[in-house]
Protein backbone atom coordinates (compact mmCIF):
# COMPACT_ATOMS: atom_id res chain seq x y z
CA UNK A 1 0.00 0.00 0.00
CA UNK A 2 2.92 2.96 0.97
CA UNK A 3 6.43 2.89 1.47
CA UNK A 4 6.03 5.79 3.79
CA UNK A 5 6.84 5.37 7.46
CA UNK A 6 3.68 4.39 9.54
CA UNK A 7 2.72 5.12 13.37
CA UNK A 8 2.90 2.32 16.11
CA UNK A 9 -0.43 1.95 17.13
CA UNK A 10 -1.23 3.24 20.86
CA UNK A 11 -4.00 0.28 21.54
CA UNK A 12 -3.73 -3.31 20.10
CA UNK A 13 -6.64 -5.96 19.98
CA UNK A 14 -5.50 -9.11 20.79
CA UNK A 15 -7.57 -12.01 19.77
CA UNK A 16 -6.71 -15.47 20.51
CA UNK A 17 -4.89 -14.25 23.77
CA UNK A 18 -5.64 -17.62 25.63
CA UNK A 19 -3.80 -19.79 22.80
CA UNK A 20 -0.15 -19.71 22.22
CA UNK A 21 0.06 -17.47 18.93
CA UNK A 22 -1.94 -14.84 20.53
CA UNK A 23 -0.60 -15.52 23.72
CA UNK A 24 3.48 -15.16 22.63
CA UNK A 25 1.77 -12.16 20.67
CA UNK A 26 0.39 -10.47 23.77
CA UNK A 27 3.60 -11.24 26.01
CA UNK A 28 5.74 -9.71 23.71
CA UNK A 29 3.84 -6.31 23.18
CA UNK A 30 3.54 -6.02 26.68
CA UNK A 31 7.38 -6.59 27.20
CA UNK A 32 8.53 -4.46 24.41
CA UNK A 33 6.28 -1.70 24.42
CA UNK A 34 4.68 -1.93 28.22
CA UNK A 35 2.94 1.56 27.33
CA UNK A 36 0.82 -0.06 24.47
CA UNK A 37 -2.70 -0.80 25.64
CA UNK A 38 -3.88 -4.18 25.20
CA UNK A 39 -6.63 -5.47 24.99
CA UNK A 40 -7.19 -9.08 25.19
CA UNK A 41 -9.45 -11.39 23.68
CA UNK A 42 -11.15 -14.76 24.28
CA UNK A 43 -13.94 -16.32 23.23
CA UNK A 44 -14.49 -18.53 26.37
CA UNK A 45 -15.25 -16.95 29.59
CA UNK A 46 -13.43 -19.31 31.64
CA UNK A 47 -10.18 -18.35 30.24
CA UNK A 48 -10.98 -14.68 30.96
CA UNK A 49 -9.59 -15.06 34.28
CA UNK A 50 -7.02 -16.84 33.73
CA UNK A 51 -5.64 -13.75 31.25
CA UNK A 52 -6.58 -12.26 33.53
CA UNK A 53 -4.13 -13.42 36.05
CA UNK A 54 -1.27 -13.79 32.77
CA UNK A 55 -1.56 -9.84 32.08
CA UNK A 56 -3.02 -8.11 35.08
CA UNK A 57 -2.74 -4.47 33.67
CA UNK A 58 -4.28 -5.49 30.73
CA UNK A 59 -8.26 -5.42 29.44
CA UNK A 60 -9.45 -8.54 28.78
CA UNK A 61 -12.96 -9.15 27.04
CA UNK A 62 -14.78 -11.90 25.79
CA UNK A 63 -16.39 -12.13 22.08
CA UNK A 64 -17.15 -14.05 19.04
CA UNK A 65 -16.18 -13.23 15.88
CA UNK A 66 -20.17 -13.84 14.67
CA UNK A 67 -21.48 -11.57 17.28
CA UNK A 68 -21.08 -8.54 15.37
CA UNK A 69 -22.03 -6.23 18.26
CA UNK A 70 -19.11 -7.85 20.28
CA UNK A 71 -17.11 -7.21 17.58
CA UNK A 72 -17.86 -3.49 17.89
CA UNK A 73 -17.01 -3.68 21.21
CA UNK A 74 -14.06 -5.24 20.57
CA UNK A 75 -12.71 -2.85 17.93
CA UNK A 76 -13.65 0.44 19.74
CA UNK A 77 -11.08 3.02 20.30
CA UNK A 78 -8.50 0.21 19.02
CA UNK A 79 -5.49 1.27 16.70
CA UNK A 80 -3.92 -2.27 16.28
CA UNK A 81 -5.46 -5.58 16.14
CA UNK A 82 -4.07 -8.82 15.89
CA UNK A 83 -6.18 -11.19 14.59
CA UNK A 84 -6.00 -15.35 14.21
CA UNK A 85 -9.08 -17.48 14.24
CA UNK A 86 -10.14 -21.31 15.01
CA UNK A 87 -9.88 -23.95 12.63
CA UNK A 88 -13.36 -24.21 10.98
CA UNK A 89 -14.57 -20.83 11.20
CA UNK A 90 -17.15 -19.39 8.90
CA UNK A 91 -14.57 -16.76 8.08
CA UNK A 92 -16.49 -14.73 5.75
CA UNK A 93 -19.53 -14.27 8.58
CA UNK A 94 -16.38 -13.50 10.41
CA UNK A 95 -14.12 -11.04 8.49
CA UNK A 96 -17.41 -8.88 7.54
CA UNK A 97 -18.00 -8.66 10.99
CA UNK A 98 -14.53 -7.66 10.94
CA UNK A 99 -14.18 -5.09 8.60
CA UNK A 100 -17.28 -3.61 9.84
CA UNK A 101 -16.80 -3.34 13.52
CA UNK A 102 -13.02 -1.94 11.95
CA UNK A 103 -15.06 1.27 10.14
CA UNK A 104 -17.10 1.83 13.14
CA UNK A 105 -14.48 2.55 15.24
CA UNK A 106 -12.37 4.48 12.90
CA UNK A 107 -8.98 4.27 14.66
CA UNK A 108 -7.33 1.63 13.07
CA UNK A 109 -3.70 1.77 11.68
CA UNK A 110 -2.77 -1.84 11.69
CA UNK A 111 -4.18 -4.69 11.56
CA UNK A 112 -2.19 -8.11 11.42
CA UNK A 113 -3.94 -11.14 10.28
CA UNK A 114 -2.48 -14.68 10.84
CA UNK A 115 -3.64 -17.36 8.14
CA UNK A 116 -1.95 -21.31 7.07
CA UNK A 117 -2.10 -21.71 3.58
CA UNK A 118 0.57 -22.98 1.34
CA UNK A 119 2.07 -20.46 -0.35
CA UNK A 120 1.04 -21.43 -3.49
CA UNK A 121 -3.04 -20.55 -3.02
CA UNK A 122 -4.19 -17.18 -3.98
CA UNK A 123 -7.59 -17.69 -4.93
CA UNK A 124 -9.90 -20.29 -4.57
CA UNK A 125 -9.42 -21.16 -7.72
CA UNK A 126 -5.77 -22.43 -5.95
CA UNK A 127 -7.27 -24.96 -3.77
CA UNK A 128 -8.52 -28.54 -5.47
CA UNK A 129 -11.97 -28.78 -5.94
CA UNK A 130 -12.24 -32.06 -3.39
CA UNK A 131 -10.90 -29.89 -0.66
CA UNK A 132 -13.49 -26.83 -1.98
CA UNK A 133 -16.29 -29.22 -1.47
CA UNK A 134 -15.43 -29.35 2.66
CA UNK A 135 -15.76 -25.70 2.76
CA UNK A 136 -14.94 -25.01 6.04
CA UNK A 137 -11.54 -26.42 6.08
CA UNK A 138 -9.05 -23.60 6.09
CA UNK A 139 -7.43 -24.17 2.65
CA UNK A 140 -10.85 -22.52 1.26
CA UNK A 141 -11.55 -20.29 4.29
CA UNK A 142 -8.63 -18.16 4.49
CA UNK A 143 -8.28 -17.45 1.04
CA UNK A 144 -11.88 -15.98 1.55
CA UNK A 145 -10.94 -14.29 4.75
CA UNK A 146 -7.99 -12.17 2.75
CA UNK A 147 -10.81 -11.39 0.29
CA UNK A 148 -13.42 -9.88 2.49
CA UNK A 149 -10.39 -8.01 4.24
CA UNK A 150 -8.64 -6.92 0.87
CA UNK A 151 -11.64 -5.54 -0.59
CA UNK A 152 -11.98 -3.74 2.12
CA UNK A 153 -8.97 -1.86 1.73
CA UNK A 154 -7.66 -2.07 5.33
CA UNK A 155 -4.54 -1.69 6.39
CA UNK A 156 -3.12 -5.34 6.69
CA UNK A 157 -0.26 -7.45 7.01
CA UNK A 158 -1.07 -11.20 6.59
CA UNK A 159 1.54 -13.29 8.36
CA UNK A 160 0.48 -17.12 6.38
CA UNK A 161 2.36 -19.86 8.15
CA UNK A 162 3.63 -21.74 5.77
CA UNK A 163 4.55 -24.72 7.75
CA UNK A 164 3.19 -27.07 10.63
CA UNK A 165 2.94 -25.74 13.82
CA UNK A 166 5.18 -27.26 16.40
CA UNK A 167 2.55 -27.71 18.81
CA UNK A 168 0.98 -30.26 15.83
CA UNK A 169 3.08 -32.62 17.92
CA UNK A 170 1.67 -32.22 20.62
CA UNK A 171 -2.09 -32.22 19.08
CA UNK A 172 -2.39 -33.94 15.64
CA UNK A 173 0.30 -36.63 16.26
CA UNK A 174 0.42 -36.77 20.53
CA UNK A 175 -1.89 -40.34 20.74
CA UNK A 176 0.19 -42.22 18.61
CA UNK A 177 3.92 -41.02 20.06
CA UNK A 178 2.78 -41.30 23.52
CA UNK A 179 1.22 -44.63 23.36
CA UNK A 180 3.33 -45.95 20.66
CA UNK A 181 6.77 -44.45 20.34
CA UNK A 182 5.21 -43.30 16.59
CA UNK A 183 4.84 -40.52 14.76
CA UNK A 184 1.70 -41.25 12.41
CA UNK A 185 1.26 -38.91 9.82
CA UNK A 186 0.23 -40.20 6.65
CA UNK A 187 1.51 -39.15 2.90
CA UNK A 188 4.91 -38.77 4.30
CA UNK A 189 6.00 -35.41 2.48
CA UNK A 190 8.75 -32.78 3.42
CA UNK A 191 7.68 -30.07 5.18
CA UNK A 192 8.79 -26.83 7.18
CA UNK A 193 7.98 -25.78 10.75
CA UNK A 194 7.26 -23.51 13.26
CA UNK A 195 7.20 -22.99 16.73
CA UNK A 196 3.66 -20.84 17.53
CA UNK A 197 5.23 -18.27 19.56
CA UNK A 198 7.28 -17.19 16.52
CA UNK A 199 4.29 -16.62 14.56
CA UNK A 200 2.57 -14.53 17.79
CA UNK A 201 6.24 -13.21 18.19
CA UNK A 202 6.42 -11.85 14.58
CA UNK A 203 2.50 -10.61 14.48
CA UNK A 204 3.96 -8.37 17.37
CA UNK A 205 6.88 -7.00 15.80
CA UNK A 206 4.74 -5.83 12.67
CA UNK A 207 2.47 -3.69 14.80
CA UNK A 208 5.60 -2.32 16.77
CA UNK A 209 7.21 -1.66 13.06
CA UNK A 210 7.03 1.94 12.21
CA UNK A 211 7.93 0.76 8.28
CA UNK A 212 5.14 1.30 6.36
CA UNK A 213 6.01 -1.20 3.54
CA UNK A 214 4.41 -3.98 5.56
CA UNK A 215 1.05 -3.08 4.96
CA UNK A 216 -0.37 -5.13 1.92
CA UNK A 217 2.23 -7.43 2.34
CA UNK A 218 1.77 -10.95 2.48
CA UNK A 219 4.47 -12.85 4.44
CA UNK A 220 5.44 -16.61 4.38
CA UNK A 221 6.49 -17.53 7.65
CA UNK A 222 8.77 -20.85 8.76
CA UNK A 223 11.51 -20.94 11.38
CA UNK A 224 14.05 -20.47 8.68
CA UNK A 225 16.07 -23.61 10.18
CA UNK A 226 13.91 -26.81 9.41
CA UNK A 227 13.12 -28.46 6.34
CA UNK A 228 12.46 -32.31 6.23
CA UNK A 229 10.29 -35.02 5.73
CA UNK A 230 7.86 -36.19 8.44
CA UNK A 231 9.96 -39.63 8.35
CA UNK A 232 12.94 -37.49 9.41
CA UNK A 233 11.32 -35.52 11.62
CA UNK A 234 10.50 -38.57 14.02
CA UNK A 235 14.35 -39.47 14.02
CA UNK A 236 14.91 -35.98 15.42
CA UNK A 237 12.30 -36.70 18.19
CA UNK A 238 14.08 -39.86 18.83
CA UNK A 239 17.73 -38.37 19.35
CA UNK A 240 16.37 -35.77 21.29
CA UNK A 241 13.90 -37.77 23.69
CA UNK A 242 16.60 -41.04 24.12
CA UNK A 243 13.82 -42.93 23.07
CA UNK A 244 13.45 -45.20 19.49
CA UNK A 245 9.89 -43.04 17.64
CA UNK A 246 8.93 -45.14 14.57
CA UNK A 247 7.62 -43.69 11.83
CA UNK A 248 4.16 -45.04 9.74
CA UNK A 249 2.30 -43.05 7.15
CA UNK A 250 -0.16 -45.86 7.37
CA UNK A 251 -3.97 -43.61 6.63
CA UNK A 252 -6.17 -47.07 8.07
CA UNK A 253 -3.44 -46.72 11.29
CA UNK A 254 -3.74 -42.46 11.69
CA UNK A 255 -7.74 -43.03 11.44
CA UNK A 256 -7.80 -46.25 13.94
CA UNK A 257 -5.42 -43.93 16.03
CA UNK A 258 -7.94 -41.38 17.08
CA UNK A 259 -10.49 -43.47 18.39
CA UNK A 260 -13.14 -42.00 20.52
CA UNK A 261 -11.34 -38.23 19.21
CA UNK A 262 -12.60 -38.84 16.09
CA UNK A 263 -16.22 -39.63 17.04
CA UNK A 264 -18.82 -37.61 15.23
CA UNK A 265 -16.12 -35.67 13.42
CA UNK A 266 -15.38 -37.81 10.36
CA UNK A 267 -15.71 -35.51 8.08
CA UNK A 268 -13.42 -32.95 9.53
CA UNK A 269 -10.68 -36.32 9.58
CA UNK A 270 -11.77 -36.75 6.22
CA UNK A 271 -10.88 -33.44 5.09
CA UNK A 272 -7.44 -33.27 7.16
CA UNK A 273 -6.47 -36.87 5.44
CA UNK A 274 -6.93 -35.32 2.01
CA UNK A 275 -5.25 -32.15 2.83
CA UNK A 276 -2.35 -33.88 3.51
CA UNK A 277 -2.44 -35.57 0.28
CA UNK A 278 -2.31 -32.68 -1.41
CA UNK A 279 0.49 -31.16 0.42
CA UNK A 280 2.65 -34.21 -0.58
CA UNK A 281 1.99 -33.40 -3.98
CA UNK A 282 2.65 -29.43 -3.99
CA UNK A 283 6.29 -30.57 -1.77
CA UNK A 284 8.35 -28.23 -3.45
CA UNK A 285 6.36 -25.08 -2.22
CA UNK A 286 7.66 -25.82 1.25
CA UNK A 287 11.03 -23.76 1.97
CA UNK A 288 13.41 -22.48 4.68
CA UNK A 289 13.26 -18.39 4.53
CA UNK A 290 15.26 -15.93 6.61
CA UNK A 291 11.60 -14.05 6.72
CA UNK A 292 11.49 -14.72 10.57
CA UNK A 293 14.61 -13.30 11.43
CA UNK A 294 13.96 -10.37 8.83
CA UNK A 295 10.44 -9.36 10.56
CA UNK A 296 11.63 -10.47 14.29
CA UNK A 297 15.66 -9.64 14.47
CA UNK A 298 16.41 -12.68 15.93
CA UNK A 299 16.36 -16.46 14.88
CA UNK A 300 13.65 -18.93 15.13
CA UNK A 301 13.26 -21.34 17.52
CA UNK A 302 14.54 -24.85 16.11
CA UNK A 303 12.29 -28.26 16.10
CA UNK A 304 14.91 -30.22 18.02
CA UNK A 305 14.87 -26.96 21.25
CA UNK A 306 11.29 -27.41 21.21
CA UNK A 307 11.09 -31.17 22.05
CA UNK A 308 13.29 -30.81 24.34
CA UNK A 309 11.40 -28.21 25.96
CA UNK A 310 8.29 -29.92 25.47
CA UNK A 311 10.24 -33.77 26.77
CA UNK A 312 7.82 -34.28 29.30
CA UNK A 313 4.50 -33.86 27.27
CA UNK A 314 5.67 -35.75 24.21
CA UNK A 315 6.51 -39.09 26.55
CA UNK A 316 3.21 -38.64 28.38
CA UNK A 317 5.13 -38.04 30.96
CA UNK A 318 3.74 -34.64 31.94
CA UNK A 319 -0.02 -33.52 31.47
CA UNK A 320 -0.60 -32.74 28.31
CA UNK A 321 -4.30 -30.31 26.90
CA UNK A 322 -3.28 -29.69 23.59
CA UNK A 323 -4.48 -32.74 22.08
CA UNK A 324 -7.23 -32.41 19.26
CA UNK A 325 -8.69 -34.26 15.87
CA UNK A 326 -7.44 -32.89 12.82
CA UNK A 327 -9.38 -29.54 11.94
């Protein structure tokens, strides 16, 4: 949109302040730039206190992005807003509701918008038409999120992760390596990744940036150190937790695997199993970038520091509330 230099914003929205994007997000405007005003959002009330408790000078609120009036509250007086959604959103409800509670405040300077596509979609014209035919899956939604907000003409930055999340491990893949020293993840493909506080790190850093070349700018984000297949990354988790992890990209094992999980939510499973299908065959969109460090000023956190941070959880050895069915 301009080259020219842009103003920090005073007041930054927070959504997703309970998870660990917007959380790492939050933490680090509050250390950087303590006299930023946050405020917070969640869309449960029983995390409310518990931000509460993380960020005790800060406002915390609870909405929905399909509750447009809580949207309005949520936008007023706000300069900055940092903005990442659930999987399975109706994010076209959701970015109208958006954009409109965005105009009706009027103050807004910066908005950052987290989405996880592969680099390659741009329209949905991108995304294969058996994955189009979910249509809530996020290879369709986001690209229709970045529509409603583009024509909209607001002033965005759209960090897309363009990896897995490191906390997948954790989620998507926990069952299997906890209760069987595997890492099941069918269509074995290579891949890049990311630890979530990078991404909620980096979101932060954009809204702190007084450049004003960001805005309109789409950045693909990965740690900028890993780049492997799935098969390879369960050697890594071996050499770092002293244990053998096998590797299977067995689809009848990965479905067996989530048992009760998966109950009633076939079809999301369904959708997740042919998303990764399709990631195996677009493989050589997946990269290591120095696009972290660029935005951030410092390096990204590496696969092999985060499982040993995360030892404990990975071995069931520690308790673990991450864990999830493919969405």
């Amino acid at each position: 949109m301009t080259n020219t230099p842009k103003s920090i914003p005073a007041s930054t929205l927070v959504f997703g302040a309970s998870g660990l994007i917007g959380g790492a997000a939050a933490r680090h405007l509050k250390d950087v730039s303590p006299q930023t005003r946050l405020r917070l959002v969640t869309s449960r009330e029983k995390k409310a206190a518990q931000l509460r408790a993380r960020f005790p000078d800060s406002e915390v609120i609870v909405a929905d992005y399909l509750d447009l009036p809580g949207m309005i509250r949520a936008f007023d007086g706000m300069e900055g807003a940092f903005v990442v959604t659930p999987d399975f959103l109706d994010e076209t409800a959701a970015m109208i509701n958006v954009v409109a509670a965005a105009r009706h405040a009027g103050t807004l300077k910066h908005l950052v918008r987290v989405t996880g596509d592969p680099s390659s979609v741009h329209t949905e014209d991108d995304v294969p038409l058996n994955l189009r035919a979910f249509d809530g899956g996020t290879a369709i939604q986001h690209v229709r999120a970045r529509k409603v907000i583009d024509s909209a003409r607001l002033p965005v930055t759209y960090l897309n992760i363009a990896a897995y999340l490191m906390s997948d491990f954790t989620r998507l893949f926990y069952r299997s390596l906890v209760n069987e020293r595997t890492l099941l993840v069918p269509y074995d493909r290579t891949m890049a990744f990311i630890d979530d506080r990078d991404v909620g790190r980096a979101g932060a850093c954009l809204l702190l940036s007084t450049n004003g070349h960001h805005l309109g700018k789409v950045y693909q984000l990965d740690n900028g150190h890993d780049l492997m297949t799935f098969r390879e990354a369960a050697a890594v988790l071996g050499e770092v937790l002293g244990e053998p992890i096998a590797y299977d990209d067995s689809v009848e094992r990965y479905v067996r695997s989530f048992g009760p999980l998966a109950e009633g939510k076939d079809v999301k499973l369904r959708y997740f199993l042919q998303y990764m299908e399709w990631e195996r065959g677009a493989s050589t969109i997946w990269r290591r970038s120095d696009i972290l460090e660029t935005l951030t000023g410092t390096r990204g956190g590496t696969l092999r520091a985060w499982i040993a941070e995360n030892r404990a959880a990975l071995l069931g050895e520690a308790p673990n509330s991450e864990e999830k069915v493919p969405a």
